[in-house]
PDB file of N, CA and C in Angstrom:
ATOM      1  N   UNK A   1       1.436  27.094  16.695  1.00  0.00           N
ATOM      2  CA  UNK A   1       2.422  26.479  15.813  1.00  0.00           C
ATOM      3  C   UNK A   1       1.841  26.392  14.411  1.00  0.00           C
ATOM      4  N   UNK A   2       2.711  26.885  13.389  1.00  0.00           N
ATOM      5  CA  UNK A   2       2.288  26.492  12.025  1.00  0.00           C
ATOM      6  C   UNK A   2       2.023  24.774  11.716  1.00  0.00           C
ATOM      7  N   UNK A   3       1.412  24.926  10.832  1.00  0.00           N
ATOM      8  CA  UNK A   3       1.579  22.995  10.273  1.00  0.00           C
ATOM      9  C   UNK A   3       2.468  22.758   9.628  1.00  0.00           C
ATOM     10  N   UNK A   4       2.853  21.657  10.254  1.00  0.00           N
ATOM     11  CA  UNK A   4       4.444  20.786   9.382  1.00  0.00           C
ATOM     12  C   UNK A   4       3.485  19.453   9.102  1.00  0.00           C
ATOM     13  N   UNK A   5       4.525  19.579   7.764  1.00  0.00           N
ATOM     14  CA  UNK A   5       4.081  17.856   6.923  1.00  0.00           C
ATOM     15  C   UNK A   5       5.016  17.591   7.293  1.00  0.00           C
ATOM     16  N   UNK A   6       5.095  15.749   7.364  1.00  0.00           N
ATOM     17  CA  UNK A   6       5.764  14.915   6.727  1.00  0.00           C
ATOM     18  C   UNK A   6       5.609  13.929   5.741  1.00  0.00           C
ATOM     19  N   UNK A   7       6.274  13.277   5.323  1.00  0.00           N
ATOM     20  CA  UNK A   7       6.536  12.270   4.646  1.00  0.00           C
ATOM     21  C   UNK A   7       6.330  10.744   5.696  1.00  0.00           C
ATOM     22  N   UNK A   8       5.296   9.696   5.233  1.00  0.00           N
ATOM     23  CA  UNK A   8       5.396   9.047   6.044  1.00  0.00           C
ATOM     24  C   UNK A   8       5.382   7.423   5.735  1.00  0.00           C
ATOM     25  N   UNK A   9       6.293   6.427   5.706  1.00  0.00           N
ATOM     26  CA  UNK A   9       6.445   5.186   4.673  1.00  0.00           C
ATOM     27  C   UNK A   9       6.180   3.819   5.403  1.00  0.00           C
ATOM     28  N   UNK A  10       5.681   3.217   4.610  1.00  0.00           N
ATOM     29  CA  UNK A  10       5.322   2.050   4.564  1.00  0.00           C
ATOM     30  C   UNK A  10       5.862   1.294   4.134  1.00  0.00           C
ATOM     31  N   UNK A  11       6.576  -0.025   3.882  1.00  0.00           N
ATOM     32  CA  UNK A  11       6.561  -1.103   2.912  1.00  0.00           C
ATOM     33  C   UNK A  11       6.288  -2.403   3.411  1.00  0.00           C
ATOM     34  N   UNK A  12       4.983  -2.886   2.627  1.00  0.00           N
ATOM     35  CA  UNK A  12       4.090  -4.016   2.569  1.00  0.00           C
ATOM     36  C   UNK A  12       5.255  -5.016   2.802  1.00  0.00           C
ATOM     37  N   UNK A  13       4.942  -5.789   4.246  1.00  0.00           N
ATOM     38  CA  UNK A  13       5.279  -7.319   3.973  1.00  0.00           C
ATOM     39  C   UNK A  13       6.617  -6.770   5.036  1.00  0.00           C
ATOM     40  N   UNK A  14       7.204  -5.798   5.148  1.00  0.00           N
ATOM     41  CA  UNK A  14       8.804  -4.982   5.769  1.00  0.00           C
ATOM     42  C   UNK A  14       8.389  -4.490   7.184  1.00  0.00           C
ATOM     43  N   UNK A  15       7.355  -3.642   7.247  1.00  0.00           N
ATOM     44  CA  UNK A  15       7.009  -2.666   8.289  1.00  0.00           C
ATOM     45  C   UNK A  15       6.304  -1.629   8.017  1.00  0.00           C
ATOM     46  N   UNK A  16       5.488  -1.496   8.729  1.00  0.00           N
ATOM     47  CA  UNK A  16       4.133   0.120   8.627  1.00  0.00           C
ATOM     48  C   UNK A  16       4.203   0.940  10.142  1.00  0.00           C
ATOM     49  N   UNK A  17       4.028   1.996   9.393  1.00  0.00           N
ATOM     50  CA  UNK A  17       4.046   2.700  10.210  1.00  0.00           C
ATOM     51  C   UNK A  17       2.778   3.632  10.762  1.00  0.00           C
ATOM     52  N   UNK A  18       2.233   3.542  11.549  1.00  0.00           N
ATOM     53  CA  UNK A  18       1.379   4.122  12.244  1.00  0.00           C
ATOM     54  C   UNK A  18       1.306   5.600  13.071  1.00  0.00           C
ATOM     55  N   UNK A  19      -0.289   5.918  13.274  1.00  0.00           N
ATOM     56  CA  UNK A  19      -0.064   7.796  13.439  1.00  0.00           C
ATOM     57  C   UNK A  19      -1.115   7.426  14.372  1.00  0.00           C
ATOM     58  N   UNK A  20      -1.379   8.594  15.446  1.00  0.00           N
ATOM     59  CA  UNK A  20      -2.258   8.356  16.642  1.00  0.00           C
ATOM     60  C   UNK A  20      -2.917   9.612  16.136  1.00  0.00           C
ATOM     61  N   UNK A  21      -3.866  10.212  17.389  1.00  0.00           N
ATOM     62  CA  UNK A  21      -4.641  11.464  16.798  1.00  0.00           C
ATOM     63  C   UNK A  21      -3.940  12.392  16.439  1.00  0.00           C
ATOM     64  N   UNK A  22      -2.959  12.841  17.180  1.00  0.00           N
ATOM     65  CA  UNK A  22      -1.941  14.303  16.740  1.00  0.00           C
ATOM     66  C   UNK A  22      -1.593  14.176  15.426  1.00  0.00           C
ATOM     67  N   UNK A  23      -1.931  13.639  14.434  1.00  0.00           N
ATOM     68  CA  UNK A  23      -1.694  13.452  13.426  1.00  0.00           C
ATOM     69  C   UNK A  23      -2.700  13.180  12.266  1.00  0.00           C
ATOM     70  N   UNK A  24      -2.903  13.940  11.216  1.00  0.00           N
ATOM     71  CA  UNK A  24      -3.748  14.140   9.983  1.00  0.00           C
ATOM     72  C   UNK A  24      -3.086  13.701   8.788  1.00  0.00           C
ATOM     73  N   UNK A  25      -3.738  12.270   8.718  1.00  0.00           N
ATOM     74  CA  UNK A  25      -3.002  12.070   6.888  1.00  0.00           C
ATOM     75  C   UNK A  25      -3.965  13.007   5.917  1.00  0.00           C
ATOM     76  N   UNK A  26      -2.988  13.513   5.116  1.00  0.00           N
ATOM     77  CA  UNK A  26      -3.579  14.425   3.803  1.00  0.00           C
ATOM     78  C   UNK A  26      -3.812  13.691   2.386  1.00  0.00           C
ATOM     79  N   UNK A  27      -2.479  12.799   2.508  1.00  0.00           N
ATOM     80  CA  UNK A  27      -2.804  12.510   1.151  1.00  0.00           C
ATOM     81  C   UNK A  27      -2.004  10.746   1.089  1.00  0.00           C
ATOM     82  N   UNK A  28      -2.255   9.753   0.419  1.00  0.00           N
ATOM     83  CA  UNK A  28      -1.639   8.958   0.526  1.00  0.00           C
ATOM     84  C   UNK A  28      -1.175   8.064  -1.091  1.00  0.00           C
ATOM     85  N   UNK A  29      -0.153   7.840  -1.414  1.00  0.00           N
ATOM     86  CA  UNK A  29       0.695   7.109  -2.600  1.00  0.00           C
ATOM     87  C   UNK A  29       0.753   5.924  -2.497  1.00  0.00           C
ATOM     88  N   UNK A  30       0.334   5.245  -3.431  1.00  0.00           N
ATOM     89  CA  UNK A  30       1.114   3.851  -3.830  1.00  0.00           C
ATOM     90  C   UNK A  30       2.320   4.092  -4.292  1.00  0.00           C
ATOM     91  N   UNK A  31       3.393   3.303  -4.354  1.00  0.00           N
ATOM     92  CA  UNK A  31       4.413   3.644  -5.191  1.00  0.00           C
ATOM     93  C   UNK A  31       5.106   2.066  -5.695  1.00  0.00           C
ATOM     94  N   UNK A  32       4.947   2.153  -6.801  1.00  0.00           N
ATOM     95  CA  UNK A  32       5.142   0.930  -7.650  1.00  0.00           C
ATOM     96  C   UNK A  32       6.465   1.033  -8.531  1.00  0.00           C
ATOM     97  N   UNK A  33       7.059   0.184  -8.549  1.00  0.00           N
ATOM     98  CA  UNK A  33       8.568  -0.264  -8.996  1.00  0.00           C
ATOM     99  C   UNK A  33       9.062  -1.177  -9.927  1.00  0.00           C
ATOM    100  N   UNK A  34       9.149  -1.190 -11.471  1.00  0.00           N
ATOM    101  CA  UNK A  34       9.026  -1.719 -12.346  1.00  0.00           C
ATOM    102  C   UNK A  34       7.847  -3.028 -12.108  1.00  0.00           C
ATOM    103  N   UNK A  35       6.553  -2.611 -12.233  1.00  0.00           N
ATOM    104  CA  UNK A  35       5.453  -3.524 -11.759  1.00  0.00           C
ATOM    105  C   UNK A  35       5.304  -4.020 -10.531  1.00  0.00           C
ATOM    106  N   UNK A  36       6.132  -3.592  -9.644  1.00  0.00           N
ATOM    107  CA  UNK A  36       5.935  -4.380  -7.752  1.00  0.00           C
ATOM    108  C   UNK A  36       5.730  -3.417  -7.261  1.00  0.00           C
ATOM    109  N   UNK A  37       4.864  -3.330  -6.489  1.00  0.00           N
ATOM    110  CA  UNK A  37       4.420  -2.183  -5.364  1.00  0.00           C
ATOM    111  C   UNK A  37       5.230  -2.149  -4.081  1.00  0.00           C
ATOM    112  N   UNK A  38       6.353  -1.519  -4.285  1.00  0.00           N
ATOM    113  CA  UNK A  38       7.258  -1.139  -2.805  1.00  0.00           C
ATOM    114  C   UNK A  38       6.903  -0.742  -1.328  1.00  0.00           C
ATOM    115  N   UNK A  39       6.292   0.272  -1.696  1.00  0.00           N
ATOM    116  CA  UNK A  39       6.021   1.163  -0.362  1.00  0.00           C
ATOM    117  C   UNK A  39       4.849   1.908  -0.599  1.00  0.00           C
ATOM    118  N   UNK A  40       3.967   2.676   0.510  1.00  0.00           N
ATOM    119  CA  UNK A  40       2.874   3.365   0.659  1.00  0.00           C
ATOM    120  C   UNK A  40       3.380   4.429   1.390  1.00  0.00           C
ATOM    121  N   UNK A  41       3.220   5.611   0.293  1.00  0.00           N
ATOM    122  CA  UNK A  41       3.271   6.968   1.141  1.00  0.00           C
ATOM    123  C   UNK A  41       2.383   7.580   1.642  1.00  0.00           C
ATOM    124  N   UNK A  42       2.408   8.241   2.583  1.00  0.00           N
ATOM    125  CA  UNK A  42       1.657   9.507   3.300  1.00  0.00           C
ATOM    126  C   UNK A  42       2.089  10.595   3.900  1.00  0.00           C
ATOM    127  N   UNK A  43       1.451  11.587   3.238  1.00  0.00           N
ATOM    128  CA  UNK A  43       2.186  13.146   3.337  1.00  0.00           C
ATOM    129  C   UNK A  43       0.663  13.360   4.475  1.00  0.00           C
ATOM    130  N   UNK A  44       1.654  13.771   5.644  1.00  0.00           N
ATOM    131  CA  UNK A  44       0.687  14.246   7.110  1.00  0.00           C
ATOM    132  C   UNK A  44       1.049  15.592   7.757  1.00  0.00           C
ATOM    133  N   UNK A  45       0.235  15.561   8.315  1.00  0.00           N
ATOM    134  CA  UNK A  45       0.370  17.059   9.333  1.00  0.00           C
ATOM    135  C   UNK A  45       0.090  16.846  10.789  1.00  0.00           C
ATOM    136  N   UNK A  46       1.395  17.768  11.429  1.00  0.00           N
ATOM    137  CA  UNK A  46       1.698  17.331  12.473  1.00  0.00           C
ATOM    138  C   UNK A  46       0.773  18.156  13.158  1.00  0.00           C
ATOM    139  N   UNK A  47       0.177  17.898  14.535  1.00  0.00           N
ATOM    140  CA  UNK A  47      -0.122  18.952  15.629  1.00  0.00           C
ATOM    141  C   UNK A  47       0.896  18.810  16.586  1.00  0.00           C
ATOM    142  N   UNK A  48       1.777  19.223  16.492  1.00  0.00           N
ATOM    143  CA  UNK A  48       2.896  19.391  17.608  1.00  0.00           C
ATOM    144  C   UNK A  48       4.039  17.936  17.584  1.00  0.00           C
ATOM    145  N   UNK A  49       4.912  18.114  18.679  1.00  0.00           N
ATOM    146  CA  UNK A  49       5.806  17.048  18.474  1.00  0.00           C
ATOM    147  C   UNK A  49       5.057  15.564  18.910  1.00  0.00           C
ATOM    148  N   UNK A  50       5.553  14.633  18.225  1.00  0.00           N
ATOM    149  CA  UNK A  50       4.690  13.166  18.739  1.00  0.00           C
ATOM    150  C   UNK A  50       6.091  12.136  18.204  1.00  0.00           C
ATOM    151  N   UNK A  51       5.276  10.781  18.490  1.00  0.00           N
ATOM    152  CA  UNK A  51       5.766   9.882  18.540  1.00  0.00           C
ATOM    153  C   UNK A  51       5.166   8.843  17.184  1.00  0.00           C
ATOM    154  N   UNK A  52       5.903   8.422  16.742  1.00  0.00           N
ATOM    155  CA  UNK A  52       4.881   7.477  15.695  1.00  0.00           C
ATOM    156  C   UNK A  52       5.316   5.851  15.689  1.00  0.00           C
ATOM    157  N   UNK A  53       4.996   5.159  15.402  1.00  0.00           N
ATOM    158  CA  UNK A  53       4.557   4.076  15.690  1.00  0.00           C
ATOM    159  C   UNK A  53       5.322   3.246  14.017  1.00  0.00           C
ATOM    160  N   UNK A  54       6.498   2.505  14.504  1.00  0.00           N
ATOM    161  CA  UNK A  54       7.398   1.710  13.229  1.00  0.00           C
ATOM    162  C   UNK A  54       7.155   0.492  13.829  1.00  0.00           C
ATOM    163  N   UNK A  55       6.739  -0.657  13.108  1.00  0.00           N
ATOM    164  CA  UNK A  55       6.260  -1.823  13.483  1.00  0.00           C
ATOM    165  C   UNK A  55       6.566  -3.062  12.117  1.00  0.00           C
ATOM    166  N   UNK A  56       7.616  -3.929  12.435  1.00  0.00           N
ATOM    167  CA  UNK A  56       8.283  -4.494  11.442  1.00  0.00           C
ATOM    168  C   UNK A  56       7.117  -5.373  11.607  1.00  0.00           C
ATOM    169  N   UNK A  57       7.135  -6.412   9.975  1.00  0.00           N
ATOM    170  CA  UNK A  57       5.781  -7.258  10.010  1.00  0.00           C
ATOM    171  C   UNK A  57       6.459  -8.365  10.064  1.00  0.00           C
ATOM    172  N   UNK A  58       7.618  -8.475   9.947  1.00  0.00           N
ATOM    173  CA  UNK A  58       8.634  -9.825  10.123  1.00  0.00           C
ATOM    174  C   UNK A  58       9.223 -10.424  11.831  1.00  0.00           C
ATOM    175  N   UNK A  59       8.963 -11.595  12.227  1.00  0.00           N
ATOM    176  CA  UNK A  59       9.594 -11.727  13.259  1.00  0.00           C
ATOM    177  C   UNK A  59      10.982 -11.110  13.426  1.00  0.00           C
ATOM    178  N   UNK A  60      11.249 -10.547  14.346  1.00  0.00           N
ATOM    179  CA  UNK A  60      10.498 -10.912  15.729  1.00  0.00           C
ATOM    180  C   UNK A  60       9.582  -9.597  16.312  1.00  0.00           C
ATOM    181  N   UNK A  61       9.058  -8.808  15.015  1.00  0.00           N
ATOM    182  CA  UNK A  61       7.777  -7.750  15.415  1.00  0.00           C
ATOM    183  C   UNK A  61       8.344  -6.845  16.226  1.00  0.00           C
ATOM    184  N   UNK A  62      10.080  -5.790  15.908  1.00  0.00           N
ATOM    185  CA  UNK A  62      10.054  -4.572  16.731  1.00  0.00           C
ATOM    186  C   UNK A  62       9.260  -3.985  16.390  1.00  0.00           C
ATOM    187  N   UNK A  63       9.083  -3.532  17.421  1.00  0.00           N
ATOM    188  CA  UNK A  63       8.204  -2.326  17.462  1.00  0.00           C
ATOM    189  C   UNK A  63       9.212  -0.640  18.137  1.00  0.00           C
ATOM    190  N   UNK A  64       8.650   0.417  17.512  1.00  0.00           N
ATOM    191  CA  UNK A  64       9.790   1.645  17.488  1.00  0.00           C
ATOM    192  C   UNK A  64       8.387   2.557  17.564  1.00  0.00           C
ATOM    193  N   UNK A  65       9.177   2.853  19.068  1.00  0.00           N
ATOM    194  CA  UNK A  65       8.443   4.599  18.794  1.00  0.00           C
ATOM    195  C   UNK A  65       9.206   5.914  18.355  1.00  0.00           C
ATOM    196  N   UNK A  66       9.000   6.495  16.903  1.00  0.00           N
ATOM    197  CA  UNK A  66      10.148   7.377  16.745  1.00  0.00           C
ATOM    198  C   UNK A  66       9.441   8.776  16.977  1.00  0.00           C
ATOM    199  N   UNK A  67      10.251   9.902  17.676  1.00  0.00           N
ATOM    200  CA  UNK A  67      10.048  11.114  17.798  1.00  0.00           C
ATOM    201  C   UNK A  67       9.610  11.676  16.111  1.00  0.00           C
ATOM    202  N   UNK A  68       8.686  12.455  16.013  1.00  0.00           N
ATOM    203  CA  UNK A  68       8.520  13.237  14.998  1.00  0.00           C
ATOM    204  C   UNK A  68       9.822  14.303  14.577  1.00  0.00           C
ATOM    205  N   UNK A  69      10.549  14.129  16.048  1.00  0.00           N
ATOM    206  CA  UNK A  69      11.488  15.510  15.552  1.00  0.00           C
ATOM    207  C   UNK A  69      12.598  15.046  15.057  1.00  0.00           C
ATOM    208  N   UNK A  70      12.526  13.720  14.398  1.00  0.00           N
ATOM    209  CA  UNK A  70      13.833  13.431  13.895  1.00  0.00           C
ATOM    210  C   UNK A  70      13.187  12.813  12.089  1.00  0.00           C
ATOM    211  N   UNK A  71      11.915  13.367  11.822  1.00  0.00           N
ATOM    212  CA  UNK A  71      11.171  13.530  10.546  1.00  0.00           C
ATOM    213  C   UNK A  71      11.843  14.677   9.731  1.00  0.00           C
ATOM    214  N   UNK A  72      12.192  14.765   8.365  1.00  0.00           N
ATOM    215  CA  UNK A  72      12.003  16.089   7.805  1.00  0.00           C
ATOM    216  C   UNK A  72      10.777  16.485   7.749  1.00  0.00           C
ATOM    217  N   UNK A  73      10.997  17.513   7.518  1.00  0.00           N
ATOM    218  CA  UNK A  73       9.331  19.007   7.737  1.00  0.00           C
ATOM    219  C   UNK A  73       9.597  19.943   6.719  1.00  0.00           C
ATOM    220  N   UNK A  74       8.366  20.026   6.249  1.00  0.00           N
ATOM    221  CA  UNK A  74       8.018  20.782   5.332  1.00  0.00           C
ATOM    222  C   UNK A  74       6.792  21.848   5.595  1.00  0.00           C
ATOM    223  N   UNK A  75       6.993  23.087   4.936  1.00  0.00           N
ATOM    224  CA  UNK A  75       6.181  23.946   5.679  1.00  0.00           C
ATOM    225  C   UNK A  75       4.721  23.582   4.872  1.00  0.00           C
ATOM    226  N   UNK A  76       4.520  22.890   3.888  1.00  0.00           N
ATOM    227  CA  UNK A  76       3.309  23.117   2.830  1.00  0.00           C
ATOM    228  C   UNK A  76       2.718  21.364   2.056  1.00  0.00           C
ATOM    229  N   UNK A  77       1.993  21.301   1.748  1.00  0.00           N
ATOM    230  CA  UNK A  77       1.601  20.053   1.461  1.00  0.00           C
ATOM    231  C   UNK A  77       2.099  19.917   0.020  1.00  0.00           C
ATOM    232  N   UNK A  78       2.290  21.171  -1.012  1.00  0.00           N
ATOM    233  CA  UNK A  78       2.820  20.967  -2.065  1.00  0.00           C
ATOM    234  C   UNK A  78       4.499  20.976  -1.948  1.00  0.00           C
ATOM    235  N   UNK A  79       5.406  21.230  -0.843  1.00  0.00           N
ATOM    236  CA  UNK A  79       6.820  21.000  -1.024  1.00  0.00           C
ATOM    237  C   UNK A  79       7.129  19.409  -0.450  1.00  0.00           C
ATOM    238  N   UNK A  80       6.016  18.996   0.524  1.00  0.00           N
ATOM    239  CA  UNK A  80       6.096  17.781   0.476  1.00  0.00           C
ATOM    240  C   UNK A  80       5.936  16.467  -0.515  1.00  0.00           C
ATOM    241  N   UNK A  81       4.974  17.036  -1.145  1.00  0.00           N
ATOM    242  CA  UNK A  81       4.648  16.682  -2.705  1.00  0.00           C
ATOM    243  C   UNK A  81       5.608  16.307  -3.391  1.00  0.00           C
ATOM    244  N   UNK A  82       6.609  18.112  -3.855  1.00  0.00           N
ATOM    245  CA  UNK A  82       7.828  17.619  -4.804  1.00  0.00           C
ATOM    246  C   UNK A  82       8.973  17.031  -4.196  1.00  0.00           C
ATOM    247  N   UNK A  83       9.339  16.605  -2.607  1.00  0.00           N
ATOM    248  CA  UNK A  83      10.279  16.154  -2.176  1.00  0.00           C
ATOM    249  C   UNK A  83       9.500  14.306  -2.623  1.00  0.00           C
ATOM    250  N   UNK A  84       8.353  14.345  -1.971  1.00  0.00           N
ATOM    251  CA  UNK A  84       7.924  13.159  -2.812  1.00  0.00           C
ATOM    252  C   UNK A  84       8.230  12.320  -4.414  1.00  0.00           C
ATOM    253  N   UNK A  85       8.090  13.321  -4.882  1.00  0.00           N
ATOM    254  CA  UNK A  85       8.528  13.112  -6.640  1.00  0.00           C
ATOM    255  C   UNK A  85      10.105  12.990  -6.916  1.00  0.00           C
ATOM    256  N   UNK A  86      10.609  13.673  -5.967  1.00  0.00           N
ATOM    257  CA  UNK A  86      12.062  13.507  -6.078  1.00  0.00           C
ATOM    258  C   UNK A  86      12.594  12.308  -6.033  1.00  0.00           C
ATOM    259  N   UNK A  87      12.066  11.392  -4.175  1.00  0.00           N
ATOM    260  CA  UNK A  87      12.645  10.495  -3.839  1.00  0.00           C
ATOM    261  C   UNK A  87      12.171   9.517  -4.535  1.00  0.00           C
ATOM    262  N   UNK A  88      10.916   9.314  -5.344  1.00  0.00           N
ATOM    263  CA  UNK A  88      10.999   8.548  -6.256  1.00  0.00           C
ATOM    264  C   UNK A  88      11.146   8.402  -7.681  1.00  0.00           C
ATOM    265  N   UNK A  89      11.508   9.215  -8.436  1.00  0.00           N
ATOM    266  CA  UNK A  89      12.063   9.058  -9.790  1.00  0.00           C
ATOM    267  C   UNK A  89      13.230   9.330  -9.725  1.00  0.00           C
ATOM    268  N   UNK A  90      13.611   7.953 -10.661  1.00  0.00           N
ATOM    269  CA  UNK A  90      15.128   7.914 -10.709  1.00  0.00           C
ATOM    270  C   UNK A  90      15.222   7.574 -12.515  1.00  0.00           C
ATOM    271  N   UNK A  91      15.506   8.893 -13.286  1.00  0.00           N
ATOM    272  CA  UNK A  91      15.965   8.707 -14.350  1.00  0.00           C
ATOM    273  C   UNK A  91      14.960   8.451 -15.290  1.00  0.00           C
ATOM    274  N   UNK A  92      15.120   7.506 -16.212  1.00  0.00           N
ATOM    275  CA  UNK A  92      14.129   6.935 -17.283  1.00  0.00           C
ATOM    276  C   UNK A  92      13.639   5.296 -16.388  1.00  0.00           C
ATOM    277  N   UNK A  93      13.869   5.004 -15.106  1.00  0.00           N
ATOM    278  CA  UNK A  93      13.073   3.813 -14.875  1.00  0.00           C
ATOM    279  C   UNK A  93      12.062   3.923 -14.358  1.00  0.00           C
ATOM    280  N   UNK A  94      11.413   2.856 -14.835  1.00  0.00           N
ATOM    281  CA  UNK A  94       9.917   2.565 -14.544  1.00  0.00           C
ATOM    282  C   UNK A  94       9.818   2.659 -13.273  1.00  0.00           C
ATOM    283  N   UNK A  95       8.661   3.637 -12.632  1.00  0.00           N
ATOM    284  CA  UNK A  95       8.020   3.891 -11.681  1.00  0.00           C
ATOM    285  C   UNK A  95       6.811   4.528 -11.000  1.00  0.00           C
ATOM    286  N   UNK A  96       5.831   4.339 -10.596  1.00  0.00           N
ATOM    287  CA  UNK A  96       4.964   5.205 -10.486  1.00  0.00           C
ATOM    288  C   UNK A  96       4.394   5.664  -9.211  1.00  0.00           C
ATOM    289  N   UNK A  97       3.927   6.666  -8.810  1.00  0.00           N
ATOM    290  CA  UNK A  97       3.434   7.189  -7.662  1.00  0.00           C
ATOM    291  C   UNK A  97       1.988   7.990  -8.217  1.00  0.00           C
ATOM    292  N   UNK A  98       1.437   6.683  -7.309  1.00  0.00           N
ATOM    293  CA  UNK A  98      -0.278   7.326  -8.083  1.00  0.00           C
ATOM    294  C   UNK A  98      -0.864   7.839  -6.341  1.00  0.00           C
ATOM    295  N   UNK A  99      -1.740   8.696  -6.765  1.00  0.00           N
ATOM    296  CA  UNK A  99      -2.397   8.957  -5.547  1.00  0.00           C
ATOM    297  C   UNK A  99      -3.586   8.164  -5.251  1.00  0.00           C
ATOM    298  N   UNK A 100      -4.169   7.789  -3.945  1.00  0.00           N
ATOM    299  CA  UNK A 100      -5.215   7.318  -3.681  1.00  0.00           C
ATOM    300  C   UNK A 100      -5.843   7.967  -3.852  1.00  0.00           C
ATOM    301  N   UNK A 101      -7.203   7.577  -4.730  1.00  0.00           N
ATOM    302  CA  UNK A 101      -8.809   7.756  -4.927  1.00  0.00           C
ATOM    303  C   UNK A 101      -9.472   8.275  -3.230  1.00  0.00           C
ATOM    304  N   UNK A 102     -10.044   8.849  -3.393  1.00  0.00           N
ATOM    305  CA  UNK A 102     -10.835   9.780  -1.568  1.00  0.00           C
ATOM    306  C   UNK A 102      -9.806   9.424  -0.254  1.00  0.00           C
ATOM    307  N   UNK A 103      -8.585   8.813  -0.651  1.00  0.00           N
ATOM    308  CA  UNK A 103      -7.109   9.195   0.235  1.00  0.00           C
ATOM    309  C   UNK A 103      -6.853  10.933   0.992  1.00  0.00           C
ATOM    310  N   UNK A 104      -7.565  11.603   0.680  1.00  0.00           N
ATOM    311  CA  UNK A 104      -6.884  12.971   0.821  1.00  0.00           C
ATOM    312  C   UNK A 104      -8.271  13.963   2.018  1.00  0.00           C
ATOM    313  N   UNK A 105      -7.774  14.460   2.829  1.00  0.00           N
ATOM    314  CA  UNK A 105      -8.598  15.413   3.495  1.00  0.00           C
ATOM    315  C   UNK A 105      -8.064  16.904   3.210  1.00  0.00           C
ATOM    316  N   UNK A 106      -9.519  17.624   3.538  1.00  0.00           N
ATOM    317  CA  UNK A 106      -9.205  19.133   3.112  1.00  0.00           C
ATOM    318  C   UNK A 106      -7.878  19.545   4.147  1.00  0.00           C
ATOM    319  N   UNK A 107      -7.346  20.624   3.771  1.00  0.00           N
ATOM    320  CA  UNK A 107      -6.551  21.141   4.498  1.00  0.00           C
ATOM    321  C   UNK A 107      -7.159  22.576   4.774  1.00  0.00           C
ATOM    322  N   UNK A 108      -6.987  23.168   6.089  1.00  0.00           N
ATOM    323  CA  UNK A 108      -7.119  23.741   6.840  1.00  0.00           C
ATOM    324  C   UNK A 108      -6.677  24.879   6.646  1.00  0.00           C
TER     325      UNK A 108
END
């Protein structure tokens, strides 16, 4: 099987989401929202179909195992990238998506 990215989100204080071994984070985003930090991205690579792990931080703590195959996929770490840039700029408002400092592993 080729490698598929996804896109993979977080938001502090809402719910995180978690990856088991079948899964390689590449690269990971803060993403900040007129000065508040929203959500934490991570663009990953799949080894085959899996399950990932959605875990609200608010009572009453669901917990969700979602199929990978209901993720969009991207064939490349840079189209995941600009679908990244997409979903977060909106216009002339303030926003930023910085990458984490040693966040990133080689790719393969």
């Amino acid at each position: 099987m080729d490698s598929l990215y996804v896109i993979l989100t977080t938001k502090p204080g809402v719910f995180r989401t978690e990856v088991g071994d079948d899964v390689d984070i590449i690269e990971t985003y803060d993403y900040v929202f007129y000065g508040r930090a929203l959500a934490v991205f991570r663009i990953a690579r799949l080894h085959g179909d899996t399950r990932l792990v959605v875990t609200e931080e608010t009572p009453p703590y669901v917990v969700n195992r979602v199929p990978s195959k209901f993720l969009e996929k991207f064939a490349s770490v840079e189209a995941a990238r600009k679908e990244l840039a997409h979903l977060t700029r909106f216009g002339s408002m303030e926003s930023t998506l910085t990458l984490r400092a040693g966040a990133a592993v080689a790719e393969h």
